[in-house]
N, C-alpha and C. Protein backbone atom coordinates (compact mmCIF):
# COMPACT_ATOMS: atom_id res chain seq x y z
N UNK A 1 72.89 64.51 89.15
CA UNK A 1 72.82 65.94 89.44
C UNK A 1 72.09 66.14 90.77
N UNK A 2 72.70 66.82 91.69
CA UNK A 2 71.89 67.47 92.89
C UNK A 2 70.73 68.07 92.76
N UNK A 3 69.62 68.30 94.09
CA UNK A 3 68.96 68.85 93.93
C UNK A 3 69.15 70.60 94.01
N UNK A 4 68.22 71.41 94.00
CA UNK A 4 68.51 72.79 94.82
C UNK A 4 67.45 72.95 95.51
N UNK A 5 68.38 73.37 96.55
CA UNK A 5 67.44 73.81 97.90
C UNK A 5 67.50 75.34 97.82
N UNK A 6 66.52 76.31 97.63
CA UNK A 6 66.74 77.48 97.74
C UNK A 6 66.72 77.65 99.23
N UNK A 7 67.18 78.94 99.67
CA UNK A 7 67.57 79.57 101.10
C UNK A 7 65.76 79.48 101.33
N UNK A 8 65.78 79.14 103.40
CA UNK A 8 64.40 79.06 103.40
C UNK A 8 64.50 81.18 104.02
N UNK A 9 65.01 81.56 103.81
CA UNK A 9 65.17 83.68 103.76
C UNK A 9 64.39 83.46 102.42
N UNK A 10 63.27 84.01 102.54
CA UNK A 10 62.13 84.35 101.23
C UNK A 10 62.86 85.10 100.25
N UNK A 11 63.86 86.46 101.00
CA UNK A 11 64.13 87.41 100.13
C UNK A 11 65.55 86.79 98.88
N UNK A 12 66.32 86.12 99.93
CA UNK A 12 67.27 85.71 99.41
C UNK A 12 66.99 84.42 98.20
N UNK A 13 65.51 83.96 98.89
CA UNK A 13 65.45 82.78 97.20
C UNK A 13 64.74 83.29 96.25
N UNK A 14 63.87 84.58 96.18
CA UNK A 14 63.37 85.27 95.72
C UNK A 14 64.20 86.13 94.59
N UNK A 15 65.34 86.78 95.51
CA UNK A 15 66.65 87.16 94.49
C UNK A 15 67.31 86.59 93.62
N UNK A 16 67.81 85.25 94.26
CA UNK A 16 68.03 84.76 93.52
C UNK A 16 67.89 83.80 92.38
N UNK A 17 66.18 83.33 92.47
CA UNK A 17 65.61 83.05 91.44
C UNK A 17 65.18 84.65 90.15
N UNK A 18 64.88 85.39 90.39
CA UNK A 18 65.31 86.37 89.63
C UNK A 18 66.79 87.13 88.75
N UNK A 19 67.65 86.79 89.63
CA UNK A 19 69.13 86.97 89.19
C UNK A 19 69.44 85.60 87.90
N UNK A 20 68.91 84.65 88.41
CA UNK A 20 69.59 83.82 87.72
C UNK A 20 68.15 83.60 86.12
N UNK A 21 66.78 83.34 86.71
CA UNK A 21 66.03 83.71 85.60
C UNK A 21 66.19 84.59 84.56
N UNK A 22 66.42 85.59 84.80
CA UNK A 22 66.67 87.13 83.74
C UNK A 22 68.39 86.59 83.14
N UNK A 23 69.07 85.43 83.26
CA UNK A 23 70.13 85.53 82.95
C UNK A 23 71.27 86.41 83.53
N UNK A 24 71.34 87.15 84.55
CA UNK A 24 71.87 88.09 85.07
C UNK A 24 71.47 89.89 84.55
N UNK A 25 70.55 89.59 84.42
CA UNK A 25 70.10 91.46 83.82
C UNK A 25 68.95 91.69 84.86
N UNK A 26 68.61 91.21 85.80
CA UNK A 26 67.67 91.62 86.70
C UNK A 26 68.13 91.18 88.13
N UNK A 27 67.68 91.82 89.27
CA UNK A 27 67.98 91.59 91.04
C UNK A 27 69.64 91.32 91.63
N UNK A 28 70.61 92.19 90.50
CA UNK A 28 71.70 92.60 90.62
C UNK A 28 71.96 92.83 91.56
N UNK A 29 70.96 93.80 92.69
CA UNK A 29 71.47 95.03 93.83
C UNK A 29 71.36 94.02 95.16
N UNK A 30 71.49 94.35 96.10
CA UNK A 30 71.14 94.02 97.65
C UNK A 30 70.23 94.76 98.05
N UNK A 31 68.77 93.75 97.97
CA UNK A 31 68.00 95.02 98.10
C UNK A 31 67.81 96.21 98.24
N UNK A 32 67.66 97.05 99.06
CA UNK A 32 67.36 98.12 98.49
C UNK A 32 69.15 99.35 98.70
N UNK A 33 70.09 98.94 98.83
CA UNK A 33 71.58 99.29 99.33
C UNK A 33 71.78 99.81 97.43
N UNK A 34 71.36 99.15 96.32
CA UNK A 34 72.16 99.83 94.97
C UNK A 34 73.32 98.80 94.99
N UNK A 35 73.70 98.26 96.07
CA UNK A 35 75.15 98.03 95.99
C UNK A 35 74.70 96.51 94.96
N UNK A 36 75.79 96.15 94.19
CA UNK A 36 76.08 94.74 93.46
C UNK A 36 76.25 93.53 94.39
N UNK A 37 75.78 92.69 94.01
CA UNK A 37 76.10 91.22 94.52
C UNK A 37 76.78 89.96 93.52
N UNK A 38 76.64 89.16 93.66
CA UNK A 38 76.99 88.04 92.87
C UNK A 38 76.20 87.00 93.44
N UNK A 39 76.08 85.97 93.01
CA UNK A 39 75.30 84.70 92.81
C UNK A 39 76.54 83.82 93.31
N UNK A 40 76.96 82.62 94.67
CA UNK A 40 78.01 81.59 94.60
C UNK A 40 76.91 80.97 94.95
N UNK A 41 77.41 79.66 94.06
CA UNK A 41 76.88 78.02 94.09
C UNK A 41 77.79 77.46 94.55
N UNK A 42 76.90 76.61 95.37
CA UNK A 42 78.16 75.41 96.25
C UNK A 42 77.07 73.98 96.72
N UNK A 43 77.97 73.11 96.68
CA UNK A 43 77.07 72.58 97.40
C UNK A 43 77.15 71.96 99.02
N UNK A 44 76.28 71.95 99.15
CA UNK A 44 75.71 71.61 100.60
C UNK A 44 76.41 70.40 101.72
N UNK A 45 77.58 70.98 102.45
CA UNK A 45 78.43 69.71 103.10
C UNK A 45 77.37 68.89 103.96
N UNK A 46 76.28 68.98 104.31
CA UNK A 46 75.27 68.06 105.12
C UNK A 46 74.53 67.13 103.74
N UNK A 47 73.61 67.65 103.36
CA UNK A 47 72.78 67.34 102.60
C UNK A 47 73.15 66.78 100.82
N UNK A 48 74.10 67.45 100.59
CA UNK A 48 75.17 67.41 99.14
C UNK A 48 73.84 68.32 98.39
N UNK A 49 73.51 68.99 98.73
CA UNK A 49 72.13 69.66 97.62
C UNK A 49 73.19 70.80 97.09
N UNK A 50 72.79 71.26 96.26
CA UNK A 50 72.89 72.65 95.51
C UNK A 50 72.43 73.78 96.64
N UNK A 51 73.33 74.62 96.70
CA UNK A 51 73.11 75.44 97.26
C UNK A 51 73.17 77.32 96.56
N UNK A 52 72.40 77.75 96.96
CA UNK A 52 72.78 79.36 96.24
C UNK A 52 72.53 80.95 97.24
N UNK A 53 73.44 81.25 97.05
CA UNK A 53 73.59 82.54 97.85
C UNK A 53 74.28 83.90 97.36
N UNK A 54 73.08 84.87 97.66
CA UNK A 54 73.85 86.20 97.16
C UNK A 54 74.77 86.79 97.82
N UNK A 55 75.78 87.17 97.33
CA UNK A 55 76.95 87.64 98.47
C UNK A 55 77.34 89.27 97.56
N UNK A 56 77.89 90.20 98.55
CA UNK A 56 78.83 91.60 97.89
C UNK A 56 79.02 91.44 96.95
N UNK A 57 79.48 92.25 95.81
CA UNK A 57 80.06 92.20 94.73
C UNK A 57 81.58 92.67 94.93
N UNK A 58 82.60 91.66 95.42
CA UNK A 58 84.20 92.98 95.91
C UNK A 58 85.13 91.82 94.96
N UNK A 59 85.65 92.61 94.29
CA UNK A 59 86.83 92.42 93.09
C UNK A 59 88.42 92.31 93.56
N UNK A 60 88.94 91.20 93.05
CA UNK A 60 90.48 92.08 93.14
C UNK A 60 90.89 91.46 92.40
N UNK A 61 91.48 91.97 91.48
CA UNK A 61 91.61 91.71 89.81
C UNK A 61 90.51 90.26 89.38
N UNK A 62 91.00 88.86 89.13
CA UNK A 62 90.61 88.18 88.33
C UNK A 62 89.49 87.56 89.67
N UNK A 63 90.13 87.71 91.41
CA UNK A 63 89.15 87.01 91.80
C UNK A 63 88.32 87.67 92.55
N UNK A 64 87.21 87.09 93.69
CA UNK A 64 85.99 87.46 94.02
C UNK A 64 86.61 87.13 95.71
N UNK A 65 86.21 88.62 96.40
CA UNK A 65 86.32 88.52 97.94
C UNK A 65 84.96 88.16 98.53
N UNK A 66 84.99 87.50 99.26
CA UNK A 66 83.68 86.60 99.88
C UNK A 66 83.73 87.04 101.55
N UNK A 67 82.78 87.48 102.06
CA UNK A 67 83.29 87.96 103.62
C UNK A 67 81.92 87.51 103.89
N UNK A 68 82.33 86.22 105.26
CA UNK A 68 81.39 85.75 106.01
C UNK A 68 80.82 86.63 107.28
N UNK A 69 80.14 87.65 106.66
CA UNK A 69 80.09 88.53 107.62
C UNK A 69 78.80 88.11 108.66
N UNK A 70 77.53 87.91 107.86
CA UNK A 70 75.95 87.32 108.60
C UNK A 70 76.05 88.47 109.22
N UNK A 71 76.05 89.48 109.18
CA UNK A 71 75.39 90.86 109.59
C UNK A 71 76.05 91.33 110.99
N UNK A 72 77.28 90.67 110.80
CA UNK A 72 78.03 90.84 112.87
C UNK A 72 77.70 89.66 113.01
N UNK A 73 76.58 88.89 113.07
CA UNK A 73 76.30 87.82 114.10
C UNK A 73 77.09 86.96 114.65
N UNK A 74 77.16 86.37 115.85
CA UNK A 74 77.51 85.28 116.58
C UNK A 74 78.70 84.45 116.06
N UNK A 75 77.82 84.10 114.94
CA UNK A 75 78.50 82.47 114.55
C UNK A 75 78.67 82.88 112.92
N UNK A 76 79.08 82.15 112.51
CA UNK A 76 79.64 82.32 110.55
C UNK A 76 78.70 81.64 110.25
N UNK A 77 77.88 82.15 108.79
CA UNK A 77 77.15 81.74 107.84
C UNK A 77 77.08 80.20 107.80
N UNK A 78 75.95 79.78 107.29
CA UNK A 78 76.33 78.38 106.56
C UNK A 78 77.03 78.09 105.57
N UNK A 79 76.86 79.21 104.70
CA UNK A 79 77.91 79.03 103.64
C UNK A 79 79.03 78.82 103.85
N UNK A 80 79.65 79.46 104.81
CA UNK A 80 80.91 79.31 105.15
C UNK A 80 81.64 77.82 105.41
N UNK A 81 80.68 76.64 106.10
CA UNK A 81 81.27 75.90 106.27
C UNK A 81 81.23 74.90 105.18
N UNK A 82 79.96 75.37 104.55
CA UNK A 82 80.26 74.68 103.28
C UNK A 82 81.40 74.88 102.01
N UNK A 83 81.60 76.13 102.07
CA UNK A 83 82.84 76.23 101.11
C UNK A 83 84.25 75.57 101.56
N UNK A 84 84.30 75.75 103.17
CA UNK A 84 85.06 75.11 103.99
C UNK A 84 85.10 74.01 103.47
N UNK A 85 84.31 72.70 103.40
CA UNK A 85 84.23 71.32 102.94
C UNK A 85 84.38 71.10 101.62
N UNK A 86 83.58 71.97 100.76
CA UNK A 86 83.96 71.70 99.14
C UNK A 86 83.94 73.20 99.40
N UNK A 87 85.45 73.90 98.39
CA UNK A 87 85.57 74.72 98.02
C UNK A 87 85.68 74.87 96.51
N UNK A 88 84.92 73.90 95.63
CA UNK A 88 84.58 74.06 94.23
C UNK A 88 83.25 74.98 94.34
N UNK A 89 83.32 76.14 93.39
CA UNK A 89 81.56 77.06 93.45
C UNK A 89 81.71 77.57 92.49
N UNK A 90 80.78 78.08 92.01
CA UNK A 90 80.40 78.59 90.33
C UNK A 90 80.06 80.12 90.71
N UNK A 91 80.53 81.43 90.43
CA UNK A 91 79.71 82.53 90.69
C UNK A 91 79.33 83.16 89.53
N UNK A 92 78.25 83.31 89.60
CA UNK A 92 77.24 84.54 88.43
C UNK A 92 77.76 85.71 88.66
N UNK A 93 78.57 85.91 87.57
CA UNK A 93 78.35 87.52 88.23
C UNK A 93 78.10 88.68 87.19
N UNK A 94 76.67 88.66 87.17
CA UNK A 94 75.96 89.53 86.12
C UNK A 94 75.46 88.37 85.04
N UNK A 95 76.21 88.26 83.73
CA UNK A 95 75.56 87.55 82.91
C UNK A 95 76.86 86.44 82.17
N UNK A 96 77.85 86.50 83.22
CA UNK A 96 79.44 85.74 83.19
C UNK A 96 79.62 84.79 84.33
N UNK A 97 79.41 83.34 83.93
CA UNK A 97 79.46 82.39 84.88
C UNK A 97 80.81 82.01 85.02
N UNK A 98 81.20 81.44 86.14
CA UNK A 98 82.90 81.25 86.12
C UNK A 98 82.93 79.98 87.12
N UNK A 99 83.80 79.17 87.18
CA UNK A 99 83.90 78.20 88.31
C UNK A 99 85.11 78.70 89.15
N UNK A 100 85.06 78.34 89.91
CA UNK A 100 85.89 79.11 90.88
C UNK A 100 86.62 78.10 91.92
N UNK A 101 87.99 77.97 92.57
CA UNK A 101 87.57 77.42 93.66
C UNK A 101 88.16 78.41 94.49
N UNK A 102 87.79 78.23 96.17
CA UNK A 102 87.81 79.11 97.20
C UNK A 102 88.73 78.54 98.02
N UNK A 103 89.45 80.12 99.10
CA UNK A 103 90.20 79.35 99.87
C UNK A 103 90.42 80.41 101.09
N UNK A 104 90.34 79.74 102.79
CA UNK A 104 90.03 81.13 103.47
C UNK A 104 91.50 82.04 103.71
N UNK A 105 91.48 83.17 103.69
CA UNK A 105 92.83 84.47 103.41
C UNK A 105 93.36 83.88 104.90
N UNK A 106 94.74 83.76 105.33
CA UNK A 106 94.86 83.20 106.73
C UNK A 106 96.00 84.55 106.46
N UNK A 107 97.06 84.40 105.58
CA UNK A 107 98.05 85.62 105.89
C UNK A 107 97.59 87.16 106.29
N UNK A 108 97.84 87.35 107.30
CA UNK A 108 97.53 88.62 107.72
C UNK A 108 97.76 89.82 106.57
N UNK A 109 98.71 90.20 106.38
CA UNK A 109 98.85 91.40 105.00
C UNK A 109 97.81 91.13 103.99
N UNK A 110 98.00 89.91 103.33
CA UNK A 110 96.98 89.67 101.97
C UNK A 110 95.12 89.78 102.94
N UNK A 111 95.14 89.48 104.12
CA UNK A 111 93.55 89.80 104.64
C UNK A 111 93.39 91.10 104.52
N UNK A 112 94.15 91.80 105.20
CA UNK A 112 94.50 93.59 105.48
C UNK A 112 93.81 94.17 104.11
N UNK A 113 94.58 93.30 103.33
CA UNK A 113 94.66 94.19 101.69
C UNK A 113 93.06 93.68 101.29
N UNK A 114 92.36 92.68 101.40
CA UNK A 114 91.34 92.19 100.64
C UNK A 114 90.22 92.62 101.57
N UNK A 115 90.59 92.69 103.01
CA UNK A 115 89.42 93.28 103.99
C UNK A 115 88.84 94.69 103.41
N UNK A 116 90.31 95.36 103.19
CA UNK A 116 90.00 96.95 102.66
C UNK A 116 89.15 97.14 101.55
N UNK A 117 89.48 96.16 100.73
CA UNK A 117 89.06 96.42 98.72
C UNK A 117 87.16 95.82 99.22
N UNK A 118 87.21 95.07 100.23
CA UNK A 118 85.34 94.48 100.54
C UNK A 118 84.66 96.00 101.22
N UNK A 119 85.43 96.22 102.09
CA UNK A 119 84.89 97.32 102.96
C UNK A 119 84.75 98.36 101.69
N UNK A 120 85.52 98.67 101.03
CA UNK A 120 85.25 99.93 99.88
C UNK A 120 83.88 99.42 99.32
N UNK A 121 84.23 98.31 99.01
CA UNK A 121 82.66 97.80 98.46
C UNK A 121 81.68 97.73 98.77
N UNK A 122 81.48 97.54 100.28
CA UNK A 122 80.31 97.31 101.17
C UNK A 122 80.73 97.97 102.39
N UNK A 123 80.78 99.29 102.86
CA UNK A 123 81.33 99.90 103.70
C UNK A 123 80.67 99.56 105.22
N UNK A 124 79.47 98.72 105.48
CA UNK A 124 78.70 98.20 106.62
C UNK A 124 79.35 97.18 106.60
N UNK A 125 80.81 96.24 106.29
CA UNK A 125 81.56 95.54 106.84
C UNK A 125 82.39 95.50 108.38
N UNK A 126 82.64 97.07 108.00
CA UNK A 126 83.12 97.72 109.27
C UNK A 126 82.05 96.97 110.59
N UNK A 127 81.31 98.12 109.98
CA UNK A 127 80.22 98.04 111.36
C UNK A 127 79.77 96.70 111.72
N UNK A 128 79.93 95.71 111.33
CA UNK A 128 79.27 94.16 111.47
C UNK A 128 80.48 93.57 112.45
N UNK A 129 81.67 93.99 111.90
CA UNK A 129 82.87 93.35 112.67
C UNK A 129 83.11 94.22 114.05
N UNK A 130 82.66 94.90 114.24
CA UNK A 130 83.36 95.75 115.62
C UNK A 130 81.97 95.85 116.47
N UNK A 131 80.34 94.77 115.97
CA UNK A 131 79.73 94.41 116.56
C UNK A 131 79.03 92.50 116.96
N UNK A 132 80.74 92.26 116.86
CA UNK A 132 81.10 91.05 116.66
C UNK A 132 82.39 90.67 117.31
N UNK A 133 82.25 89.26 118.13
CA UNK A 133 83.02 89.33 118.92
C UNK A 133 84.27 88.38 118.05
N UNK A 134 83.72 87.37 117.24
CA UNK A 134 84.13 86.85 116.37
C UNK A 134 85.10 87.26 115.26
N UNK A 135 86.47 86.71 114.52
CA UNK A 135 86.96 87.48 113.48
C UNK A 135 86.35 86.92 112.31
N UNK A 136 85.58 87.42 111.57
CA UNK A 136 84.61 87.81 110.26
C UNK A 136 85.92 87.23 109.23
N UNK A 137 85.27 85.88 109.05
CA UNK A 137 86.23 85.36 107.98
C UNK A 137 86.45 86.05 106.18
N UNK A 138 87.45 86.31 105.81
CA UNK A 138 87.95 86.36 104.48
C UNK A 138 88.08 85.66 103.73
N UNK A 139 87.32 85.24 102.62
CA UNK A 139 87.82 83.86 101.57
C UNK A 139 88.54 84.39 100.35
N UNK A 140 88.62 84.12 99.11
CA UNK A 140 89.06 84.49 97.89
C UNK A 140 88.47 83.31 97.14
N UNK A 141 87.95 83.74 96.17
CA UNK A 141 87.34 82.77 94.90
C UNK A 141 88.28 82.92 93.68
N UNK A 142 89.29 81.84 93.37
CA UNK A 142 90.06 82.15 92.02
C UNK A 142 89.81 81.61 91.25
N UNK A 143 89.63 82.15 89.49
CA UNK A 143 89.34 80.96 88.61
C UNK A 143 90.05 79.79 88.76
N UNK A 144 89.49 78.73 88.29
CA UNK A 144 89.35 77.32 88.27
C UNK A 144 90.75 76.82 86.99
N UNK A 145 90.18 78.20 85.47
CA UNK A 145 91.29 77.84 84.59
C UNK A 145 92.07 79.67 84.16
């Protein structure tokens, strides 16, 4: 079994040792936004550790939209390249664990459609991408079975 490395972001290992302690009945929100998140586990393409990160909560039917957004910034998440390398991940979401694997949206229409259903969800998607020179990758998490 791997180790876990929590995020060295205080807030983010902080969350998510609470999300996952309470079983999913506590540190649900994005700080202080109300909005839902989820819990993806992956592990670590450098190190092979366990990795954990809170991401949006955006639905489309059975699977989970994942947007490497990092706030606009520069360059894509770490996560990102790790799902890139192993796209096996487990997401919490609430008090329903699921394995998942991931895969990044490349068809233009199916991005269009899953960009929209994230942005409803997290409407500061917008604003991250049009202060970004970068295109803000799209993944999809589908169950496993």
């Amino acid at each position: 079994m791997s180790e876990y490395i929590p995020s060295p972001r205080e807030w983010v290992a902080k969350q998510v040792a609470l999300y996952e302690e309470s079983g999913g009945t506590e540190g649900l929100t994005l700080r202080d936004t109300g909005l839902p998140v989820i819990i993806v586990t992956n592990r670590g393409r450098k190190t092979g550790a366990i990795r954990k990160t809170p991401l949006m909560r955006a639905v489309a039917g059975r699977n989970y939209i994942l947007v490497a957004s990092q706030g606009g910034a520069p360059r894509h998440p770490q996560w990102y390249f790790n799902l890139k390398a192993e796209p096996s991940v487990e997401i919490r979401d609430r008090t329903e664990v699921r394995q998942m694997r991931v895969r990044e949206v490349t068809d233009p229409g199916e991005r269009r459609r899953l960009w929209q259903i994230a942005v409803k969800a997290y409407p500061p998607y917008e604003e991250y991408q049009a202060k970004t020179k970068r295109a803000i990758p799209v993944l999809v998490a589908e169950p496993v079975r």
